[in-house]
Protein backbone atom coordinates (compact mmCIF):
# COMPACT_ATOMS: atom_id res chain seq x y z
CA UNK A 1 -47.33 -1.04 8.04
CA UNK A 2 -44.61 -3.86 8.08
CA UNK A 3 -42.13 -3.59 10.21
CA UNK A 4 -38.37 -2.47 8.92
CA UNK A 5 -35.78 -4.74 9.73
CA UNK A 6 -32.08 -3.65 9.61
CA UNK A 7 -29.45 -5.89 8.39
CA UNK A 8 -26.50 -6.02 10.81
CA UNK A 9 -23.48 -4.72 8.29
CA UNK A 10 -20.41 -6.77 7.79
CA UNK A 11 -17.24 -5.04 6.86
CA UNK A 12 -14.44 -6.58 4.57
CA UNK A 13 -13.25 -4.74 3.15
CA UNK A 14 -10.29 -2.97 5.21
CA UNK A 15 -7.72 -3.11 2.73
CA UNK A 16 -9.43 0.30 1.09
CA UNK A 17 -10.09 1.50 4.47
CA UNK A 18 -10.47 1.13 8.05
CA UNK A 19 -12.51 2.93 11.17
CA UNK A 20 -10.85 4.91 13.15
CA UNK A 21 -10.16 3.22 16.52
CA UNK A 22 -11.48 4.82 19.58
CA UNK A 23 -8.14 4.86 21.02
CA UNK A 24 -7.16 6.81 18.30
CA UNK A 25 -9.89 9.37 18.12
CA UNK A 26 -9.09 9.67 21.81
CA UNK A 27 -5.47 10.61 21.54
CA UNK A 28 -6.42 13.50 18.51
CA UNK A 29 -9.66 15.37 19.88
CA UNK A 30 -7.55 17.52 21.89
CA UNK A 31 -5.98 19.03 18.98
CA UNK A 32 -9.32 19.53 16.91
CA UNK A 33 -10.52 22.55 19.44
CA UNK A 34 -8.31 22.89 22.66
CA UNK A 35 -4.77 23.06 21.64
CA UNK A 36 -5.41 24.51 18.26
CA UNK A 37 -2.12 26.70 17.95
CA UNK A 38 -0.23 26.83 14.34
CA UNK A 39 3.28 24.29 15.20
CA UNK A 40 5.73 27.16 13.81
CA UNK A 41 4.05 29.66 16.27
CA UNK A 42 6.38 30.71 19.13
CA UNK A 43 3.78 31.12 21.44
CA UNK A 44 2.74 28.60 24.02
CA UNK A 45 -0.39 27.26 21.90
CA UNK A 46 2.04 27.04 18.62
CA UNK A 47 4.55 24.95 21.15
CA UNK A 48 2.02 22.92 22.29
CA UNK A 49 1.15 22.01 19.21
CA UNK A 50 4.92 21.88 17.52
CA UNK A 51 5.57 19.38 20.71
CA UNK A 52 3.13 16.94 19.65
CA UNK A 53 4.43 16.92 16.11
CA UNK A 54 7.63 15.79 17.29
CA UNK A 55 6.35 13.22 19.88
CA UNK A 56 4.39 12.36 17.03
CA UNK A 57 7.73 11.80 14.67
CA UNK A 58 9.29 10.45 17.68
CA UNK A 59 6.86 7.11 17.93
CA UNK A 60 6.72 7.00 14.28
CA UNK A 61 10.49 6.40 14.13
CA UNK A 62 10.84 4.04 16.97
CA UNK A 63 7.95 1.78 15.46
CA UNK A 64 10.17 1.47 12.04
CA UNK A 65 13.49 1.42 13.97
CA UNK A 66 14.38 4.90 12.67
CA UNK A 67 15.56 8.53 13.20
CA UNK A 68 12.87 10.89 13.86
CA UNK A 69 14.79 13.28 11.63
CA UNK A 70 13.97 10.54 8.87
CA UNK A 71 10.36 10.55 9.02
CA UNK A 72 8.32 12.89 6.83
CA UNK A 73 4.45 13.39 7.13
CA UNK A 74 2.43 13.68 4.20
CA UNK A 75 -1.22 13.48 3.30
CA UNK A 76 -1.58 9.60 2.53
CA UNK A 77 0.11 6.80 0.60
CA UNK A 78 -0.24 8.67 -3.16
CA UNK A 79 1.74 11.65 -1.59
CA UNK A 80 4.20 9.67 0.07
CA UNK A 81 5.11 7.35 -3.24
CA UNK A 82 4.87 10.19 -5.46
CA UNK A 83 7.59 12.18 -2.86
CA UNK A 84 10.04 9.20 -3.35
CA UNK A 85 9.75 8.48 -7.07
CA UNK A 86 9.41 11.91 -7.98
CA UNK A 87 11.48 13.30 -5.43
CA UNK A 88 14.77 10.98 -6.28
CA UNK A 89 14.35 11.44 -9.97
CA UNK A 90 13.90 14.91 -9.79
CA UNK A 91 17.37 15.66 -7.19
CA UNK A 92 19.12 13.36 -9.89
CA UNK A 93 18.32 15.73 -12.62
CA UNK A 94 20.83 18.47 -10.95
CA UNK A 95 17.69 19.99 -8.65
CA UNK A 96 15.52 20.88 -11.54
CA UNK A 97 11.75 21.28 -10.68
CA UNK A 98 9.51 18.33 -12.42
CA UNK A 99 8.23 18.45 -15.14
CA UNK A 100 12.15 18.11 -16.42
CA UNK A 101 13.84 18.79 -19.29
CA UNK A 102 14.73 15.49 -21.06
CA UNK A 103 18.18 16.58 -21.79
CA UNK A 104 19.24 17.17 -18.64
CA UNK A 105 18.60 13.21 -17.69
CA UNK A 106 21.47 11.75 -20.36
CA UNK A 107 24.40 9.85 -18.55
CA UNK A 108 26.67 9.76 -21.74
CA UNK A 109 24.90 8.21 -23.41
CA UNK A 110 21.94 6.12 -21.49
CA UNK A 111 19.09 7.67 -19.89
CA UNK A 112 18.49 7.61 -15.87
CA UNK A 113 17.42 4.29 -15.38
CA UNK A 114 14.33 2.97 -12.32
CA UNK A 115 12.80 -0.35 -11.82
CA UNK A 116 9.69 -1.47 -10.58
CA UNK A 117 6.74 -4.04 -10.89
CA UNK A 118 3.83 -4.34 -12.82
CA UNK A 119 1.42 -4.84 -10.06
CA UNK A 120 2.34 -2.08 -7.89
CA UNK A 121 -0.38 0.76 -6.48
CA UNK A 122 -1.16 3.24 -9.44
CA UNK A 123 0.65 5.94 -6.81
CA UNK A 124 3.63 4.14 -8.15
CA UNK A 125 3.07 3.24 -11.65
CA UNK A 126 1.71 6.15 -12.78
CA UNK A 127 4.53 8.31 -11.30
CA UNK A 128 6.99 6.03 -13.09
CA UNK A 129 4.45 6.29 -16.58
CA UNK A 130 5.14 10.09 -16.13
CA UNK A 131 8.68 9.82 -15.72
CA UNK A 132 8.63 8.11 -18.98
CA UNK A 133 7.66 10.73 -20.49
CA UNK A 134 10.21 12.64 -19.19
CA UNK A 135 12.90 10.66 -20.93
CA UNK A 136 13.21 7.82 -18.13
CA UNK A 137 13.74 4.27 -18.75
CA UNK A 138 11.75 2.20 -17.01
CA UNK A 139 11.47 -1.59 -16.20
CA UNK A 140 8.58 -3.12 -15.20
CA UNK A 141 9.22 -6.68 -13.70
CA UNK A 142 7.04 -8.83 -14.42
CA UNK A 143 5.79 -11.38 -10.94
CA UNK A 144 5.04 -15.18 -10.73
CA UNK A 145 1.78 -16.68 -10.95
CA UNK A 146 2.31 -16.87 -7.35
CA UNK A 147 2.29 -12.87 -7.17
CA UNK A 148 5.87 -13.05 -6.08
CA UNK A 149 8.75 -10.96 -7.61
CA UNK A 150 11.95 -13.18 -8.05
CA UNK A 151 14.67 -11.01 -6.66
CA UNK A 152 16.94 -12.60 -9.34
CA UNK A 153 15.12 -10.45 -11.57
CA UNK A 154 15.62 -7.56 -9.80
CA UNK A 155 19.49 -8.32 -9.97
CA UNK A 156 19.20 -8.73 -14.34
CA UNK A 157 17.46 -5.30 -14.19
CA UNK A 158 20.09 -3.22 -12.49
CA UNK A 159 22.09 -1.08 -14.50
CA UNK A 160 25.02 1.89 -13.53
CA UNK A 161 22.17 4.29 -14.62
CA UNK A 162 19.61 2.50 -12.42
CA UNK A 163 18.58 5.38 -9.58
CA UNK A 164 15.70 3.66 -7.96
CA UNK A 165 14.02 0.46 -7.20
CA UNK A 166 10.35 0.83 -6.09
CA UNK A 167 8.48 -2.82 -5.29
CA UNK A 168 5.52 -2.98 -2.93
CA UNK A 169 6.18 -4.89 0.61
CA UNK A 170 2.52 -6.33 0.69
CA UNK A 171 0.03 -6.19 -2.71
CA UNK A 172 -3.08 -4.37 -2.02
CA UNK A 173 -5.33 -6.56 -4.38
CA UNK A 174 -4.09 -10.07 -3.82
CA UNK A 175 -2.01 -9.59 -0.52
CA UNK A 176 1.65 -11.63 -1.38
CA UNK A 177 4.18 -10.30 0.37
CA UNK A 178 7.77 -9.47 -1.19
CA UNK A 179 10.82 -10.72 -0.16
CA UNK A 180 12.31 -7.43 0.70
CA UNK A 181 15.24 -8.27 2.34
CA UNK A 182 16.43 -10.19 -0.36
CA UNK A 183 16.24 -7.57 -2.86
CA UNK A 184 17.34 -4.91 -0.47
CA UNK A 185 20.69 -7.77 -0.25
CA UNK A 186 20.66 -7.83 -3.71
CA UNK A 187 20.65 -3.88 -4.38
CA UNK A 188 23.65 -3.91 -1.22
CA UNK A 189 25.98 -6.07 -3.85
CA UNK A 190 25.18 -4.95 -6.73
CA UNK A 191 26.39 -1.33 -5.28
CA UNK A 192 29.43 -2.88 -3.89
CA UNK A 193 30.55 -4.04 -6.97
CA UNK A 194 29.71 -0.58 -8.84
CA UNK A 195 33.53 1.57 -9.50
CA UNK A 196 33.69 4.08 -6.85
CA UNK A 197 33.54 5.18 -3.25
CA UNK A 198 30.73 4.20 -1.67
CA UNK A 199 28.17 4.99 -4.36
CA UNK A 200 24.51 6.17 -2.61
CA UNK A 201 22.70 4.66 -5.99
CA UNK A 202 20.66 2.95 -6.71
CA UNK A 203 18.19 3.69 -3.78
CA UNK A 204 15.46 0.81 -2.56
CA UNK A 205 11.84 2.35 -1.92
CA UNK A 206 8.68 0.13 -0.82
CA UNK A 207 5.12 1.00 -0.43
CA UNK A 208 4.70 -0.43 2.89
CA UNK A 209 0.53 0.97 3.13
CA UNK A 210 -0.48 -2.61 3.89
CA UNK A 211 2.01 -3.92 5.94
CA UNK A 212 1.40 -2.53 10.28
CA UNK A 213 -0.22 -4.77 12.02
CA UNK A 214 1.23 -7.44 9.99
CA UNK A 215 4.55 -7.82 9.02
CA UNK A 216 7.90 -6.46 10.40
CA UNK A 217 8.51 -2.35 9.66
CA UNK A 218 12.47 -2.13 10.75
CA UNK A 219 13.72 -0.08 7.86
CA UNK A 220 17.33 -1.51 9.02
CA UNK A 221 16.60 -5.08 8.98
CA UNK A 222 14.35 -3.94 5.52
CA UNK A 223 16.88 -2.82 3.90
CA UNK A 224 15.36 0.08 2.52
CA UNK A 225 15.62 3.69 1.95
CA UNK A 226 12.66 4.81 1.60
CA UNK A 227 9.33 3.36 2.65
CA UNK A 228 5.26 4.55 2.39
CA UNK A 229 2.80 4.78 4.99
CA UNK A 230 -0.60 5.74 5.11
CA UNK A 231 -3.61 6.07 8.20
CA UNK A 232 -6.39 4.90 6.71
CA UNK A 233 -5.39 1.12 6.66
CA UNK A 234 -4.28 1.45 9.90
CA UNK A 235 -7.48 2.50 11.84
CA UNK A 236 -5.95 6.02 12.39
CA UNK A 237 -7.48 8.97 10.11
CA UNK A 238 -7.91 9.67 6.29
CA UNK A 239 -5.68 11.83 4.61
CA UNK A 240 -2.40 11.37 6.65
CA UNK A 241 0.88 9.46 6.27
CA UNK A 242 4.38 9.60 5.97
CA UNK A 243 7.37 8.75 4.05
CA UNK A 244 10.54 7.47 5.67
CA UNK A 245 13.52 8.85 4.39
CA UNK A 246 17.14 7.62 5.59
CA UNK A 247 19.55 10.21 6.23
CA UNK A 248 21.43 11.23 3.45
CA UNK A 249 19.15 10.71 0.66
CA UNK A 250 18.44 13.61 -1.11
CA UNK A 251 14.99 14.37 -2.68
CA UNK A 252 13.26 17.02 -4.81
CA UNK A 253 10.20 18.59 -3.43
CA UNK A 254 6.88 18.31 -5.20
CA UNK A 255 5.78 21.69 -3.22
CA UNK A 256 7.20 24.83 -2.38
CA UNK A 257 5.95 27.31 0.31
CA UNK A 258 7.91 27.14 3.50
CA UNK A 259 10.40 24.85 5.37
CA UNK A 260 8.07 22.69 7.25
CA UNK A 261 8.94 18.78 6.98
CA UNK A 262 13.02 19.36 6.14
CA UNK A 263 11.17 21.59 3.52
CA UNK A 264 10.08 18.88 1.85
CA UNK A 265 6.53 18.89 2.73
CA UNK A 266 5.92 22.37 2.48
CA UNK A 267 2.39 24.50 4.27
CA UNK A 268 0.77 24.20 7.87
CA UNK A 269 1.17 20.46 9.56
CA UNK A 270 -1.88 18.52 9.99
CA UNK A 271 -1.31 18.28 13.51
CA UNK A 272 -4.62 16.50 14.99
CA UNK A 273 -4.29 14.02 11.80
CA UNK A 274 -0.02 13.29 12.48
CA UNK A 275 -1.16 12.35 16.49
CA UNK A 276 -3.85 10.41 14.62
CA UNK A 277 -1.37 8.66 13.04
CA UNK A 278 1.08 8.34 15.05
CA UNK A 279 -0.85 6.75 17.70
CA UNK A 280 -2.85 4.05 14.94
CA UNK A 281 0.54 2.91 13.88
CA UNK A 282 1.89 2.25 17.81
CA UNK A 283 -1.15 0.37 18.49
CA UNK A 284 -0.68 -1.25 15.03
CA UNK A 285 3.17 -2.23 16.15
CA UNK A 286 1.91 -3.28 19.43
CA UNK A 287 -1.36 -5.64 18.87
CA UNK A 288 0.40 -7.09 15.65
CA UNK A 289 1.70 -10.61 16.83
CA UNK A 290 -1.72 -11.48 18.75
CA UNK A 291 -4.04 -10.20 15.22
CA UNK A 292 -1.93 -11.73 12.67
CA UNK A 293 -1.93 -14.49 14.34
CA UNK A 294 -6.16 -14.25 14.76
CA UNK A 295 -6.51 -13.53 11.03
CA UNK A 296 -4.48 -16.13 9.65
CA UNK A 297 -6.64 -18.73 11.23
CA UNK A 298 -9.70 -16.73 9.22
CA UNK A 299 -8.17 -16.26 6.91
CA UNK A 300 -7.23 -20.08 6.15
CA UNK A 301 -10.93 -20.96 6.95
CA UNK A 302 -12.63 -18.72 4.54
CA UNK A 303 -10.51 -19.70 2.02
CA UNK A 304 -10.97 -23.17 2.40
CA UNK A 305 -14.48 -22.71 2.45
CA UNK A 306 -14.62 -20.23 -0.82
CA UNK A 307 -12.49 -22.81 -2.81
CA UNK A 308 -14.50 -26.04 -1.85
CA UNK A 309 -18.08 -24.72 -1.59
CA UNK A 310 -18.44 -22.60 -4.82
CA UNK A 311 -17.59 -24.59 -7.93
CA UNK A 312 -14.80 -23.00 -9.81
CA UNK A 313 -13.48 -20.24 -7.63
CA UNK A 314 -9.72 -20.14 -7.71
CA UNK A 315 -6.95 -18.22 -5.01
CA UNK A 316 -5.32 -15.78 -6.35
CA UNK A 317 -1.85 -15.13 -5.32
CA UNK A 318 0.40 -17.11 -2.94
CA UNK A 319 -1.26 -19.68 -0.92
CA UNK A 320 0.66 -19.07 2.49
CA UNK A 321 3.05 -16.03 1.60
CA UNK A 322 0.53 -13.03 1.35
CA UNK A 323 -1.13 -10.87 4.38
CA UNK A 324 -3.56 -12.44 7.32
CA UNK A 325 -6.02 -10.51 6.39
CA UNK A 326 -6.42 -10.93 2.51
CA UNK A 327 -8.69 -13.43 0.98
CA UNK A 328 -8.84 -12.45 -2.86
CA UNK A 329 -10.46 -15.06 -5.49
CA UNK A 330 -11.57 -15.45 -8.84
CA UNK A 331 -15.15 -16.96 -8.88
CA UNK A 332 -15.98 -17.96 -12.63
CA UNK A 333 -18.53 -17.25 -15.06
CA UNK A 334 -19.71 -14.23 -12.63
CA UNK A 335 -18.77 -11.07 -12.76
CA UNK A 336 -17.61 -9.17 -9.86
CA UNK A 337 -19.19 -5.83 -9.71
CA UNK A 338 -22.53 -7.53 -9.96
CA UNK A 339 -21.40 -9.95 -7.00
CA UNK A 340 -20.02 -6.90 -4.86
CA UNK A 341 -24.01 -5.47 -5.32
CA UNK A 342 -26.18 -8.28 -4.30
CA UNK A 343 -23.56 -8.78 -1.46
CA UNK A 344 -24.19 -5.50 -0.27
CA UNK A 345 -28.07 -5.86 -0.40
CA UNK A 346 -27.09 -8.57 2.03
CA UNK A 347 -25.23 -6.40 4.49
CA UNK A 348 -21.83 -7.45 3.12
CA UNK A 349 -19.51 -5.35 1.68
CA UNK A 350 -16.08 -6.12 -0.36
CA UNK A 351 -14.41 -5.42 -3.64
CA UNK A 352 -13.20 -6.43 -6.31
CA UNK A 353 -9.61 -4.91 -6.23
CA UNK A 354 -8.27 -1.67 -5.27
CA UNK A 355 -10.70 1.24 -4.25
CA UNK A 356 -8.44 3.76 -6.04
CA UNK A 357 -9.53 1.76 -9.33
CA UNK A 358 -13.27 1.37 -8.76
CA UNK A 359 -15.29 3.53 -11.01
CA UNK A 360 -12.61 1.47 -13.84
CA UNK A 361 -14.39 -1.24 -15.98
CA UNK A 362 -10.67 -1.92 -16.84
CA UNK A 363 -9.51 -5.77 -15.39
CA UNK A 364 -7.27 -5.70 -12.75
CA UNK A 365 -4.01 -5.18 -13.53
CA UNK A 366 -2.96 -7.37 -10.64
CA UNK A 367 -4.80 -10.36 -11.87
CA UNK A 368 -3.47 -9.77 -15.59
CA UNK A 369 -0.01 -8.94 -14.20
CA UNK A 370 0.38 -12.87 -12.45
CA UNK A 371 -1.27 -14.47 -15.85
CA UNK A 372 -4.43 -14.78 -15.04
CA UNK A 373 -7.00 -14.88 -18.27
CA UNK A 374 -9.68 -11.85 -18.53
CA UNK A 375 -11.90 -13.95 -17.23
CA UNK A 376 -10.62 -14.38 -13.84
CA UNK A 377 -9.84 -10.47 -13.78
CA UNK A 378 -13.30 -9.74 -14.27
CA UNK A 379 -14.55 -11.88 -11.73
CA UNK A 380 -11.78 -11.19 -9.18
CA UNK A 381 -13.46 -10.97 -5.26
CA UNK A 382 -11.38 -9.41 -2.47
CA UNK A 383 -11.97 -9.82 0.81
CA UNK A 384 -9.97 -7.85 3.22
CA UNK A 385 -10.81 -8.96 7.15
CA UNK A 386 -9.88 -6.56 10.06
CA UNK A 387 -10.34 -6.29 13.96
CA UNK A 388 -14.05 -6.50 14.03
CA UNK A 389 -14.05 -9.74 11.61
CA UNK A 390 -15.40 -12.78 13.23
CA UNK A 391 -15.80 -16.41 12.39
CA UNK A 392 -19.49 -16.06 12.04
CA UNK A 393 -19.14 -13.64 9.82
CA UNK A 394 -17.22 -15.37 7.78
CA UNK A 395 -19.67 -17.94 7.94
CA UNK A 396 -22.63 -15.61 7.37
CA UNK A 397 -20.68 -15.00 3.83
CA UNK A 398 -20.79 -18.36 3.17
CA UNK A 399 -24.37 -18.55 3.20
CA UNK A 400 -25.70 -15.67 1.50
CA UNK A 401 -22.56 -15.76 -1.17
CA UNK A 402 -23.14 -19.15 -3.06
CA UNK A 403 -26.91 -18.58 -3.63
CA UNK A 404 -25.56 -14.91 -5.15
CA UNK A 405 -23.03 -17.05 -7.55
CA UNK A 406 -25.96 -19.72 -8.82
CA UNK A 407 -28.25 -17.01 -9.36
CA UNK A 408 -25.80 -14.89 -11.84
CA UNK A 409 -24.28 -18.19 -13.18
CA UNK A 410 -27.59 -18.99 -14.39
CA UNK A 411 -28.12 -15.57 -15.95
CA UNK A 412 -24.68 -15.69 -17.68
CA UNK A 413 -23.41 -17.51 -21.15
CA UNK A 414 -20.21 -17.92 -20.13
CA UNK A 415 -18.93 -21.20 -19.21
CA UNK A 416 -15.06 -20.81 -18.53
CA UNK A 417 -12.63 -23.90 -17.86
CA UNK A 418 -10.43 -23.64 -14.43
CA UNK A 419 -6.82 -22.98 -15.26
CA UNK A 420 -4.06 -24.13 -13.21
């Protein structure tokens, strides 16, 4: 009988999702069986509990330079962005519970007004697509080849009836980072200059999911009002996260049930998954300098190397302004679903874009939103590195990958020219 050999797995793919770090796992297992108690118990094991929630809050804030009375836990990302978009609209339409009645959203005689992108997270698109139908106006701004948005176009859009402005701090497919702070400057004027005393409106929201461990989280040096984050890209647990809110915005629940969260978050915390959290995002905060730093340099190598080595492969997104840790490409005349499989029969595994969007045969609407042909949405590669990535993995990649690309190129009748 031969002799089964394993294949030593290499992960990169940590912009869908990361493992939960030991240090993390550490800080919740007391709360799985020990201190079980319900947080709105009086009791000692309900305080117990209730007192971690709010140590909990209490990190969260000081990592994003915020009020603990600002910070809301939810159950991921989707929740979070859907609690903002929703949850603004929905206070703006005099309190009513979504879905709303279209004529209660008239300002004389425009219609409630929000801006966003067209490559943001579905969490956010799709909210706004609903809101549509709700008798919202809606501007989708369209983003550089570079994957930038120009915050110049951000200033055109703004109305009077504009409520909200939701753009994405870090792209989950192709990494670029936003200039924030300039649009969150931009929004500051543009409410100056708006009749009135100090009008609250528009508000600025971001979907920050991508960003600990690599870029700066201060909400006041941000700019914004309201920002999204999630555990599982942080190496803390699935199904947690948490939606900053600065004092005095007002938002309309999605749930109702009981008062938990500023009664925003209705039902029985999560309390072993908020610690989770809570904890992933301080060691986040803490180790970020040292790892961006790591993954840059990997980053800059493996791009390099995909660009050179295997004929027409392009980078997609901004060359320098975009995440440590993302590495996404278009390799021609391949497609990447079929790449992602032979990969993984080699003990890699990647994507192609965002996991939320995997079982669609749909091109990325990333890739189509900065220009790029069908072609080079179809064979769109993302590789997302993380703590465990190494240089000889990277380099392990590199030798199993461009055998994968002849072998398919061979098979396939496209021959596509590089674009600029």
């Amino acid at each position: 009988m031969a002799k089964k050999t394993s294949i030593k797995r290499i992960y990169m793919d940590h912009a869908a999702a990361t493992p939960m770090d030991k240090r993390v796992k550490k800080a919740m297992m007391p709360f799985w069986v020990e201190d079980f108690g319900n947080p709105n118990a009086l009791y000692k094991e309900g305080l117990v509990a209730r007192q971690a929630i709010e140590q909990a809050r209490e990190d969260a804030a000081k990592v994003l330079g915020a009020r603990a009375k600002e910070i809301i836990f939810t159950n991921g990302g989707t929740e979070s962005d859907n609690l903002a978009i929703l949850g603004v609209a929905g206070n703006q339409c005099q309190g009513l519970a979504l879905p709303l009645a279209r004529r209660d959203l008239d300002i004389g005689t425009s219609r409630l007004h929000i801006i966003t992108t067209k490559f943001e997270h579905h969490a956010v698109l799709n909210a706004c697509k609903f809101l549509e139908t709700q008798g919202f106006e809606v501007t989708y701004l369209d983003v550089g080849k570079d994957g930038v948005v120009n915050p110049d176009d951000v200033k055109k859009a703004l109305k009077p009836e504009t409520i909200l402005v939701t753009i994405m701090y870090a792209n989950n497919e192709i990494g670029t980072v936003q200039p924030i702070k300039e649009i969150a400057k931009v929004i500051r004027n543009f409410k100056k200059a708006l009749p009135g005393q100090k009008p609250t409106k528009p508000f600025f929201h971001t979907d920050a999911c991508q960003a600990p461990g690599y870029l700066d989280l201060n909400v006041e040096r941000l700019g914004v009002d309201l920002l999204t984050l999630n555990g599982s890209k942080i190496y803390g647990p699935k199904g947690t996260g948490l939606l900053y809110v600065k004092d005095g915005v007002k938002l309309q629940p999605l749930l109702y049930g009981g008062e938990q969260e500023r009664k925003l978050r209705p039902g029985t915390e999560n309390v072993t998954g908020i610690v989770g959290l809570a904890e992933a995002l301080k060691i986040a905060d803490t180790e970020k300098e040292k790892e961006a730093k790591r993954l840059s340099t990997l980053r800059d190598y493996f791009t390099q190397r995909l660009t050179t080595e295997i004929s027409k492969t392009v980078l997609n997104g901004h060359p320098s302004e975009r995440l440590p840790n993302n590495v996404n490409v278009s390799i021609l005349d391949v497609e990447g679903e079929a790449v992602i499989l032979y990969l993984d029969e080699k003990g890699v595994a990647c994507s192609t874009g965002s996991a939320c969007t995997s079982e669609s045969l749909e091109p990325s609407h990333v890739i189509m939103a900065i220009g790029r042909p069908h072609a080079y949405a179809h064979g769109a590669m993302r590789f997302s590195l993380g703590r465990s990535t190494t240089k000889k993995d990277i380099d392990y990649v590199m030798k199993v990958l461009p055998p994968i690309v002849e072998k398919l190129r061979s098979m396939s009748p496209t021959n596509i020219e590089v674009k600029s």
